[in-house]
Protein backbone atom coordinates (compact mmCIF):
# COMPACT_ATOMS: atom_id res chain seq x y z
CA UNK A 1 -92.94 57.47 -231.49
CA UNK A 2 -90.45 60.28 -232.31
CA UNK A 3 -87.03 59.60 -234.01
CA UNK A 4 -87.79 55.66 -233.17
CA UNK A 5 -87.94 56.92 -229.22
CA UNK A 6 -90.86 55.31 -227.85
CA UNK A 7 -92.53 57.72 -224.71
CA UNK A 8 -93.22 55.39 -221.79
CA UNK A 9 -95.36 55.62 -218.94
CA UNK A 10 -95.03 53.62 -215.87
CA UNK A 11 -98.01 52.90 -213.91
CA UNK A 12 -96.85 51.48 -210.25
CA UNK A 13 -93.45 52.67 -210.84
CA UNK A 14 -92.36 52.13 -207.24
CA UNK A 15 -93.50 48.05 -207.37
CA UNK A 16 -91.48 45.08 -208.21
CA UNK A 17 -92.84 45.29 -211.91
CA UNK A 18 -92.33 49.09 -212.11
CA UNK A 19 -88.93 48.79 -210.78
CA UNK A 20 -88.04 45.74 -213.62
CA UNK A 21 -89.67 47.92 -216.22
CA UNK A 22 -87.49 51.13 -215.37
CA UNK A 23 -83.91 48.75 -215.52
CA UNK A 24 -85.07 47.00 -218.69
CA UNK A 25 -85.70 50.93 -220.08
CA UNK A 26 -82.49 52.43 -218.59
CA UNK A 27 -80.40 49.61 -220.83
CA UNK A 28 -81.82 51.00 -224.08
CA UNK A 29 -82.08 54.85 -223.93
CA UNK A 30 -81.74 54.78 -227.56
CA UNK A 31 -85.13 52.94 -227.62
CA UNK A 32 -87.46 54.39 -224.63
CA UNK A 33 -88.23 57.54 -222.68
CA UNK A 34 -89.64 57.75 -219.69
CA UNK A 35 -92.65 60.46 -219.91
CA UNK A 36 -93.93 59.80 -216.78
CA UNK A 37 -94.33 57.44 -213.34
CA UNK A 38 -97.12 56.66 -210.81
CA UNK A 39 -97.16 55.93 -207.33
CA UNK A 40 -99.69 55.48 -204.23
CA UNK A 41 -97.54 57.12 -201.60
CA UNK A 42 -93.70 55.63 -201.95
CA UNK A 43 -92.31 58.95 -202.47
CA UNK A 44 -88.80 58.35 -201.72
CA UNK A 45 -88.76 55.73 -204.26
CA UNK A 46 -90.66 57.58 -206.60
CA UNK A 47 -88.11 60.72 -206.00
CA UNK A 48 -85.39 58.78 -206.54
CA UNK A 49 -86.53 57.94 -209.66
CA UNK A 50 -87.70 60.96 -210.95
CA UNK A 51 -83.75 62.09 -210.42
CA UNK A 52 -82.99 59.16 -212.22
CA UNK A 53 -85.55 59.00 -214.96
CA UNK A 54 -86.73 63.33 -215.20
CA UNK A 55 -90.44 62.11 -216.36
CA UNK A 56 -92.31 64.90 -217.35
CA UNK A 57 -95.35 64.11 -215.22
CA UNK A 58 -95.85 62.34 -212.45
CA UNK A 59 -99.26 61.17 -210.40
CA UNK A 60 -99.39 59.88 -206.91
CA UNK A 61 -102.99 58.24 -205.34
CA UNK A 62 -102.04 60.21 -201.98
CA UNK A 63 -102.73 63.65 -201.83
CA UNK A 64 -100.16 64.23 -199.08
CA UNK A 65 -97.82 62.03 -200.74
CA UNK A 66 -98.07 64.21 -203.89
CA UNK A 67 -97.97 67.30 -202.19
CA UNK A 68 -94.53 65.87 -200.12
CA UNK A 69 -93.20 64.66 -203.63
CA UNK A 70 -93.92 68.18 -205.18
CA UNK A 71 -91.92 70.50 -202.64
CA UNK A 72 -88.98 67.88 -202.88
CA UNK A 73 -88.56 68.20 -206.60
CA UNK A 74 -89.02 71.31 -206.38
CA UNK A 75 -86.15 71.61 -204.21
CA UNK A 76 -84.38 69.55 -206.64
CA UNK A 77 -84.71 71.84 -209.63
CA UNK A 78 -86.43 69.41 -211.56
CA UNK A 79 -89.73 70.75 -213.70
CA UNK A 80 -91.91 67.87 -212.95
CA UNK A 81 -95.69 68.02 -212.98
CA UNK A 82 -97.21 66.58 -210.14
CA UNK A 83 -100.49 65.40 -210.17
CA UNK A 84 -102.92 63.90 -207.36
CA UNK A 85 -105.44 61.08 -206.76
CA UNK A 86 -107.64 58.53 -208.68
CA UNK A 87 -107.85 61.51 -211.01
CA UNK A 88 -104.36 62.31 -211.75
CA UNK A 89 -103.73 58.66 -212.01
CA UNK A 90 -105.91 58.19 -214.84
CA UNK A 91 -104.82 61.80 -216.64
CA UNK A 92 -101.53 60.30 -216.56
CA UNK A 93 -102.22 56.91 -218.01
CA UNK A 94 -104.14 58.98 -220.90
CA UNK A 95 -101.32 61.11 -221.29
CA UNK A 96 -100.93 62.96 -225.38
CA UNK A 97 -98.17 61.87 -227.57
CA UNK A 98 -97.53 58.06 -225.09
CA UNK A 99 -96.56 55.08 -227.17
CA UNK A 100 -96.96 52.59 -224.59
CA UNK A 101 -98.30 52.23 -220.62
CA UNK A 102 -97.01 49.95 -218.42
CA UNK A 103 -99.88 48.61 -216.42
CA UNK A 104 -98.43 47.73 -212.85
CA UNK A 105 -100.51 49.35 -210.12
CA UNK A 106 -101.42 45.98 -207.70
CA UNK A 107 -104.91 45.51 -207.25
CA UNK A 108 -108.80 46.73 -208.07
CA UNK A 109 -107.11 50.55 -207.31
CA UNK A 110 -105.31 49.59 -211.39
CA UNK A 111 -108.57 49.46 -213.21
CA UNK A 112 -109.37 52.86 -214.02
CA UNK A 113 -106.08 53.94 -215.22
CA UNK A 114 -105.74 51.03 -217.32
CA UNK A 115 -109.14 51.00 -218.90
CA UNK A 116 -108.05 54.87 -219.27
CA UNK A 117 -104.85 53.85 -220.75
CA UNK A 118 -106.63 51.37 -223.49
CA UNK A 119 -109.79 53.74 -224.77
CA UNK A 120 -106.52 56.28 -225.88
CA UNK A 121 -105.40 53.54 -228.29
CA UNK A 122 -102.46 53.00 -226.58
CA UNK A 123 -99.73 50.00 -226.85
CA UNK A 124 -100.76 48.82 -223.17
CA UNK A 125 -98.41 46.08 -221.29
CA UNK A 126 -100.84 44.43 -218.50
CA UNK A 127 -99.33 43.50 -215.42
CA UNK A 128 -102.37 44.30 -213.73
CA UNK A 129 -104.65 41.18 -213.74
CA UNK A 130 -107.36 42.62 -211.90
CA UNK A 131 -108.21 44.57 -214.62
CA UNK A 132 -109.38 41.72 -216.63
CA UNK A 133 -110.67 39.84 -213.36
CA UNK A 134 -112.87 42.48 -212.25
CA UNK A 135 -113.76 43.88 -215.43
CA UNK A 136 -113.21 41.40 -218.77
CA UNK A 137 -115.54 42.23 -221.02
CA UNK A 138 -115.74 45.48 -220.43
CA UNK A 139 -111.70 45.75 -220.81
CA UNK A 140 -111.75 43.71 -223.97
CA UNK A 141 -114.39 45.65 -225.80
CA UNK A 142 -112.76 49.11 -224.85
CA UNK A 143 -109.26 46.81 -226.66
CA UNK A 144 -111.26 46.52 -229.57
CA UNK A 145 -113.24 49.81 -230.16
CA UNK A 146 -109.67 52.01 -229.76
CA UNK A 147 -107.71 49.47 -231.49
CA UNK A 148 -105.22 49.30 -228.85
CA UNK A 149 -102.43 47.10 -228.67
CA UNK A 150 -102.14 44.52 -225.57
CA UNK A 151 -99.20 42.82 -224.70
CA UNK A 152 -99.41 40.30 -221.27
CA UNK A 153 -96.76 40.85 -218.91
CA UNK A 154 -97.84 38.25 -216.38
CA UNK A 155 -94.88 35.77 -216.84
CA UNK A 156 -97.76 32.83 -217.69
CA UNK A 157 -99.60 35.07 -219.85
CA UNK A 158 -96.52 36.45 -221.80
CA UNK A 159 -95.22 32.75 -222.35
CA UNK A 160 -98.80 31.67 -223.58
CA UNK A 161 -98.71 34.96 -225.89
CA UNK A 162 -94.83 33.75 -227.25
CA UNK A 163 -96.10 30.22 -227.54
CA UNK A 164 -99.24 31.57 -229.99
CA UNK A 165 -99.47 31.18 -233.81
CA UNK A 166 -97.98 34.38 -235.90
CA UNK A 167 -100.06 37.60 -236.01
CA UNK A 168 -102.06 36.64 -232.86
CA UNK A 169 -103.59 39.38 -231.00
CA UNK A 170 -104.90 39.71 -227.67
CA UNK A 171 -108.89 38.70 -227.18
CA UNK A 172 -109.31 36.55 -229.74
CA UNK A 173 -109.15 32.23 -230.25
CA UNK A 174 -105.27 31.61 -231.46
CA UNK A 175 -106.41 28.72 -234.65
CA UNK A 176 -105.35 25.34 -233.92
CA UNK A 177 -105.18 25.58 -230.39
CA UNK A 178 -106.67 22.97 -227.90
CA UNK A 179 -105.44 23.63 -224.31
CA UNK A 180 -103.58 26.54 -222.70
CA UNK A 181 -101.24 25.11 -219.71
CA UNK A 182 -100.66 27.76 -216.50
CA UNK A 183 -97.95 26.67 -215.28
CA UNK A 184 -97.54 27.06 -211.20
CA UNK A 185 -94.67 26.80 -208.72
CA UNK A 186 -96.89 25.85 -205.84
CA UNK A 187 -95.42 28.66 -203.54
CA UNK A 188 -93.84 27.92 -200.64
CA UNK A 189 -96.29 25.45 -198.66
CA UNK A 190 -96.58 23.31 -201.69
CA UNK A 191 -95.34 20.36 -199.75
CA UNK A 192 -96.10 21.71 -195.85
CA UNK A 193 -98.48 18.99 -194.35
CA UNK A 194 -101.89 20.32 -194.08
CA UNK A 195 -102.14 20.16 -190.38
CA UNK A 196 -99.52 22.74 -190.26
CA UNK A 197 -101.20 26.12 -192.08
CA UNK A 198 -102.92 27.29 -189.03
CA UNK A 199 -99.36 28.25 -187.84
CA UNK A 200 -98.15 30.04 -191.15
CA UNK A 201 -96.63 33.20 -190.37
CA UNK A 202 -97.24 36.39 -192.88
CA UNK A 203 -92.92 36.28 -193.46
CA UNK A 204 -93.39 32.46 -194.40
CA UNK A 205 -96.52 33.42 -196.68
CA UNK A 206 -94.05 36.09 -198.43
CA UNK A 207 -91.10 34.48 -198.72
CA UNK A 208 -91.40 32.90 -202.58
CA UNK A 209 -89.22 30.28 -203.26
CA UNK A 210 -88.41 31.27 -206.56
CA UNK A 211 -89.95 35.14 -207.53
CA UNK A 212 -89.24 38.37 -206.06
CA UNK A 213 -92.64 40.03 -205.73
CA UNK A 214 -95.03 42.30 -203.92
CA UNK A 215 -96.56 41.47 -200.11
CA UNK A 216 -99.63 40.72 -201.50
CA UNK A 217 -98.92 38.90 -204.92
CA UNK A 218 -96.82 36.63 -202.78
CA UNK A 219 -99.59 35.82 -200.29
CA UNK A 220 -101.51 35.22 -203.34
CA UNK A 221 -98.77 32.92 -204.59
CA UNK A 222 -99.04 31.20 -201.83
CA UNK A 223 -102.94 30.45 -201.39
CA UNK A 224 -102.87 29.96 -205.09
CA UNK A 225 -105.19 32.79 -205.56
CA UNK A 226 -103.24 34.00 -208.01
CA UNK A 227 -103.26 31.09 -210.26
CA UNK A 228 -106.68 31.22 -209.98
CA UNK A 229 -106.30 35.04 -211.30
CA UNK A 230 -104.55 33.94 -213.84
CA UNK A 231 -106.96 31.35 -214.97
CA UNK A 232 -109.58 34.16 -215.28
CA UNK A 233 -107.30 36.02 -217.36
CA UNK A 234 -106.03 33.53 -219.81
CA UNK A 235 -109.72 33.21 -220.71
CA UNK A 236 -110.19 37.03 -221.53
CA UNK A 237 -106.68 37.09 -223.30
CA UNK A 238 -107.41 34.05 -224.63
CA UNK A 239 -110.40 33.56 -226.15
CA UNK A 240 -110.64 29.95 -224.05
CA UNK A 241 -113.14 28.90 -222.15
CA UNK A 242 -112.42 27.35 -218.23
CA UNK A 243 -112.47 23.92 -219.19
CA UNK A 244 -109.59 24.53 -221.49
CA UNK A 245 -107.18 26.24 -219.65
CA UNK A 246 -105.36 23.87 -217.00
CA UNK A 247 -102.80 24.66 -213.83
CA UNK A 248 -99.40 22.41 -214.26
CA UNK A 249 -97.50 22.38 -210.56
CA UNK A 250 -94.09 23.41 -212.07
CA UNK A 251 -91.49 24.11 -208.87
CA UNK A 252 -88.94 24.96 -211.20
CA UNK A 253 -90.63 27.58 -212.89
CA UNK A 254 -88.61 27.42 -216.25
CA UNK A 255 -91.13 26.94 -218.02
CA UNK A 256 -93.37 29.24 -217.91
CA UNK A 257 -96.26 28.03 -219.69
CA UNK A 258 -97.48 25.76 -222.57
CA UNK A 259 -100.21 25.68 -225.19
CA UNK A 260 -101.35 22.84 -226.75
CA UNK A 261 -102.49 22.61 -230.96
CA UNK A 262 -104.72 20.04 -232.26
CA UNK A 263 -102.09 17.83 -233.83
CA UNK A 264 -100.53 17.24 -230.58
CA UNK A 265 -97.69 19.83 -230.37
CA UNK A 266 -96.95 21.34 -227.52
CA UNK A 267 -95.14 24.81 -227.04
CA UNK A 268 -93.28 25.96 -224.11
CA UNK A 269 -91.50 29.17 -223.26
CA UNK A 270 -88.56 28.52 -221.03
CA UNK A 271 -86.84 31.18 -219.21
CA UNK A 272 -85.06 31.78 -215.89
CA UNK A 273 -87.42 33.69 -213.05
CA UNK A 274 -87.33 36.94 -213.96
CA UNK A 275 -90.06 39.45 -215.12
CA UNK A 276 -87.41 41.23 -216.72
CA UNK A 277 -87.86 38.93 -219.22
CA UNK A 278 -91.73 39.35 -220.40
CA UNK A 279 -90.95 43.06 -219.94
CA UNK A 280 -88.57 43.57 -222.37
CA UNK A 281 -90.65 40.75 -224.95
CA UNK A 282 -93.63 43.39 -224.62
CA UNK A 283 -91.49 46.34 -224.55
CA UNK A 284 -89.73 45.59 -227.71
CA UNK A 285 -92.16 43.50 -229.67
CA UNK A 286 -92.18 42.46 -232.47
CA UNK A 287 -88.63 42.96 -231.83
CA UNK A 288 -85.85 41.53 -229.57
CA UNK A 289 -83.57 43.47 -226.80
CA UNK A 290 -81.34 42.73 -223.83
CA UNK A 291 -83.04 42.29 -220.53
CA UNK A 292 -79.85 41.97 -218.34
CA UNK A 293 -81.67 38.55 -217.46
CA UNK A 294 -79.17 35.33 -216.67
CA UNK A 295 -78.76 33.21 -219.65
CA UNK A 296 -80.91 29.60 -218.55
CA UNK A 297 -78.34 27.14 -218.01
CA UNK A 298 -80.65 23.73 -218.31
CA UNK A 299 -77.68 21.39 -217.39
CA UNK A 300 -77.32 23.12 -213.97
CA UNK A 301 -81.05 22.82 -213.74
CA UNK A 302 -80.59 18.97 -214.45
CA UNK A 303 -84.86 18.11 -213.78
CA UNK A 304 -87.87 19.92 -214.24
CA UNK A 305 -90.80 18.32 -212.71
CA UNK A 306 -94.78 18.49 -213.06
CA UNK A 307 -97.94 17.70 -211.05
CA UNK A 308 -101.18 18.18 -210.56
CA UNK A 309 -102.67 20.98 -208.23
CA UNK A 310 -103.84 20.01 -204.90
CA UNK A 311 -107.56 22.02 -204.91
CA UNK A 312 -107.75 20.66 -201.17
CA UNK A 313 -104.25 21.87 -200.25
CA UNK A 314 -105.49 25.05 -202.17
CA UNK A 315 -109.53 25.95 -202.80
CA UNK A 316 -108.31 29.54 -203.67
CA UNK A 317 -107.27 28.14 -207.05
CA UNK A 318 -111.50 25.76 -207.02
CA UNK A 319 -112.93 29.11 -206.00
CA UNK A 320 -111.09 31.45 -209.33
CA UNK A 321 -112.76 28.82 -211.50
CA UNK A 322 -116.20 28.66 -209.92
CA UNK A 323 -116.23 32.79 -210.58
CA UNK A 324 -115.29 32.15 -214.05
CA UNK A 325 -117.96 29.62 -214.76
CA UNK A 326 -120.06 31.98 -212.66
CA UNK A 327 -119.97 35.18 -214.61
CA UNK A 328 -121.57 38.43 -213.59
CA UNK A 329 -120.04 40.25 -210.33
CA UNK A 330 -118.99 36.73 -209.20
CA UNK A 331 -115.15 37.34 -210.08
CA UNK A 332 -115.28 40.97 -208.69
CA UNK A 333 -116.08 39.45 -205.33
CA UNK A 334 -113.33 37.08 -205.56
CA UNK A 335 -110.90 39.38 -206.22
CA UNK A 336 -112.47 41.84 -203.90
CA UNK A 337 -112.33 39.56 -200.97
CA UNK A 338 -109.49 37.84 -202.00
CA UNK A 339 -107.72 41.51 -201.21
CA UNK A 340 -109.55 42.61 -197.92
CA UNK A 341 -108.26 38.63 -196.35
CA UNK A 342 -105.08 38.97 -197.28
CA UNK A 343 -104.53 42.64 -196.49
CA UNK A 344 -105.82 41.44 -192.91
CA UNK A 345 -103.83 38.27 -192.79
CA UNK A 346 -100.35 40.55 -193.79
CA UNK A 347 -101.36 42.89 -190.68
CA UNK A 348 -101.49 39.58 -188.64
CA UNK A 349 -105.39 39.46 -187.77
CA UNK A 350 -106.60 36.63 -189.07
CA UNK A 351 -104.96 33.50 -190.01
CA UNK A 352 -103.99 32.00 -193.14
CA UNK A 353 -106.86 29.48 -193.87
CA UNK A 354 -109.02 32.12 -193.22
CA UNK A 355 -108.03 33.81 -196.55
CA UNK A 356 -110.12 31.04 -198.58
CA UNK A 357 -113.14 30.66 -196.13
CA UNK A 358 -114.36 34.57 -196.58
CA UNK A 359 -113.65 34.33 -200.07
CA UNK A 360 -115.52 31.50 -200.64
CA UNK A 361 -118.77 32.77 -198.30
CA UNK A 362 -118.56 36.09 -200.43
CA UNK A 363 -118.13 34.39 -203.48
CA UNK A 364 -121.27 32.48 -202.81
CA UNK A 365 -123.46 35.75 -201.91
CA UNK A 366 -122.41 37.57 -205.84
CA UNK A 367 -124.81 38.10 -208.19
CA UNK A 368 -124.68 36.98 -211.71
CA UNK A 369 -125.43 39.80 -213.08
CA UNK A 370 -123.75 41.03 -215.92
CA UNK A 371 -121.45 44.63 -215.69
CA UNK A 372 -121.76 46.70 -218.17
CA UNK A 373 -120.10 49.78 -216.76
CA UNK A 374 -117.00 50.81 -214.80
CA UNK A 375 -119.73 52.16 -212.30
CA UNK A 376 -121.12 48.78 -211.79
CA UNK A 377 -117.86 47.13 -211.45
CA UNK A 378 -117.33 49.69 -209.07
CA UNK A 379 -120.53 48.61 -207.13
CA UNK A 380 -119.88 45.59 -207.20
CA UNK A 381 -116.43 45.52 -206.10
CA UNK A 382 -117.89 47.73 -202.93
CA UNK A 383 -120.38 45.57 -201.97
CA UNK A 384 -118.30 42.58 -201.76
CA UNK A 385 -115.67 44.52 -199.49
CA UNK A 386 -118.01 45.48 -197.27
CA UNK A 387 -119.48 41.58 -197.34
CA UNK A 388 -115.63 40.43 -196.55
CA UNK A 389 -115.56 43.07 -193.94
CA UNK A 390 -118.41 42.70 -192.25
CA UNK A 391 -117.20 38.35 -192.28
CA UNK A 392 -113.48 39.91 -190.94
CA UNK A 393 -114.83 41.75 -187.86
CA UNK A 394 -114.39 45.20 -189.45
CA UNK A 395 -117.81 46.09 -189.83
């Protein structure tokens, strides 16, 4: 941090999270720089925000993206490095002289840069769940032997971090607590009758009732896969084993999440939808700032309501927690199936049950063991792809 400036980088600048982060950083240029953006291959966006932004460095995952992106700032007159592929991802995330990293790239393709991004010792906000999915212990150990800092951006995760006692930090057990509470807003088919998901549409899959979000997180939303994701990550965060970390059906989601202490107490964040809103908590912590989010107006709101997951309506949400109890490679091949379905079901090849069935058949096929390397998360991750594949016709 120079002259109280803290030098951001913004991994998955061109996402929904990326996007938030970059409007909650343009409100306080007295506070953050942006040193430098990542993309996979939206370079319009990502052009349009270099204009906006002038990062210093900038990595895309295609190498005809990057090479595109380069001529075009070039013809801008902006001195931007440009840098290429899985490598040039993780160079940037590593970058010298970075005060904090944005995790945001979507998906297993995330991992490296932010494992990168935490053995520099960096302040690193994790949007990226996979991360901690795929690769937990792993992650967590590389938290503890750089001292780096890590702040949850996942709305759930963030409210569970607010809702901690004083001084808590990431990967270890917060003292007094009994119970961590996920809250859920059951997507969109929460209350569709059963009989009718065969004929759910990839636009009715996307179309979140309350978030704006990604293709894919909002298919996830909907299977309740991503609950499930989140259940696997409040244990690394956490410190908590499954059996103490519960979903809450929450349509409203105002409150975001709850954690219960031994003496009965139980403490909830509250908040309108917004990721704004655990963006600029991580950003600024310990401190306070504007996030341009709606003030929550709980008259308007007049009722928030609670119930129990459906795991029948649901058996993404069962399946997260058999991984989790599980161990080994079994939550890489969730999450690595889990993607390959749903990238399928968005393209309109298979239907929407069919998300849970190949997860569940390559769930069952994972070894348990242990993965004590990037490269064997790496294997692991592959061989359940090409499991799902094989299961989705592709192979």
């Amino acid at each position: 941090m120079v002259d109280g400036v803290r030098n951001v980088v913004v991994l998955g600048s061109t996402g929904s999270i990326g996007g938030s982060t970059l409007d909650v950083v343009a409100r306080h240029p007295d506070r953050y720089r942006v040193r430098a953006l990542t993309a996979a291959r939206r370079t319009d966006i990502l052009f349009q925000q270099c204009l906006e932004h002038r990062p210093q460095c900038v990595a895309m995952a295609d190498e005809a993206a990057a090479r595109d992106l380069r001529q075009r700032l070039r013809g801008a007159g902006l001195d931007c490095r440009v840098l290429a592929g899985p490598e040039g991802l993780v160079e940037v995330a590593s970058l010298p002289g970075v005060d904090t990293v944005m995790a945001a790239i979507v998906g297993g393709a995330g991992l490296a840069p932010t494992l990168a991004a935490v053995r520099a010792g960096r302040c690193v906000l994790l949007a990226n769940k996979e991360a901690l999915v795929m690769a937990g212990p792993l992650f967590m150990q590389a938290v503890t032997d750089s001292g780096a800092t890590l702040l949850p951006i996942d709305s759930e995760h963030n409210a569970v971090f607010q809702c901690m006692p004083g001084g808590f930090q990431a990967g270890s057990a917060g003292p007094g607590v009994r119970r961590i509470l996920l809250t859920a807003s059951g997507g969109p088919f929460r209350t569709l009758p059963p009989e009718r998901f065969a004929d759910i549409t990839p636009e009715q899959a996307v179309a979140h009732p309350n978030w704006v979000m990604g293709r894919k997180i909002s298919v996830d939303s909907a299977t309740m896969m991503n609950k499930g994701l989140e259940v696997i990550e409040a244990h690394w965060l956490f410190s908590m084993p499954a059996e103490r970390i519960d979903v809450v059906v929450h349509p409203q989601s105002v409150i975001h999440s709850m954690v219960e202490y031994e003496d009965g107490s139980v403490l909830a964040q509250l908040g309108n939808p917004d990721m704004r809103t655990p963006i600029a908590h991580a950003l600024a912590y310990p401190d306070r700032v504007d996030a341009g989010v709606e003030r929550l107006d709980l008259a308007r709101i007049g009722t928030l309501s609670f119930e129990a997951p459906d795991f029948a309506r649901f058996p993404c949400l069962r399946l997260a927690y058999r991984a989790l109890e599980r161990g080994g490679a079994a939550a890489v091949a969730l999450n690595a199936a889990n993607e390959c379905a749903v990238e399928r079901f968005l393209a309109g090849r298979v239907r929407f049950q069919r998300i849970a069935e190949v997860v569940e058949t390559v769930l069952d096929r994972a070894g348990g063991d242990s993965l004590g390397s990037l490269e064997a998360v790496a294997a692991a991750d592959a061989e359940a792809r090409a499991a799902a594949h094989d299961l989705l016709g592709e192979g």
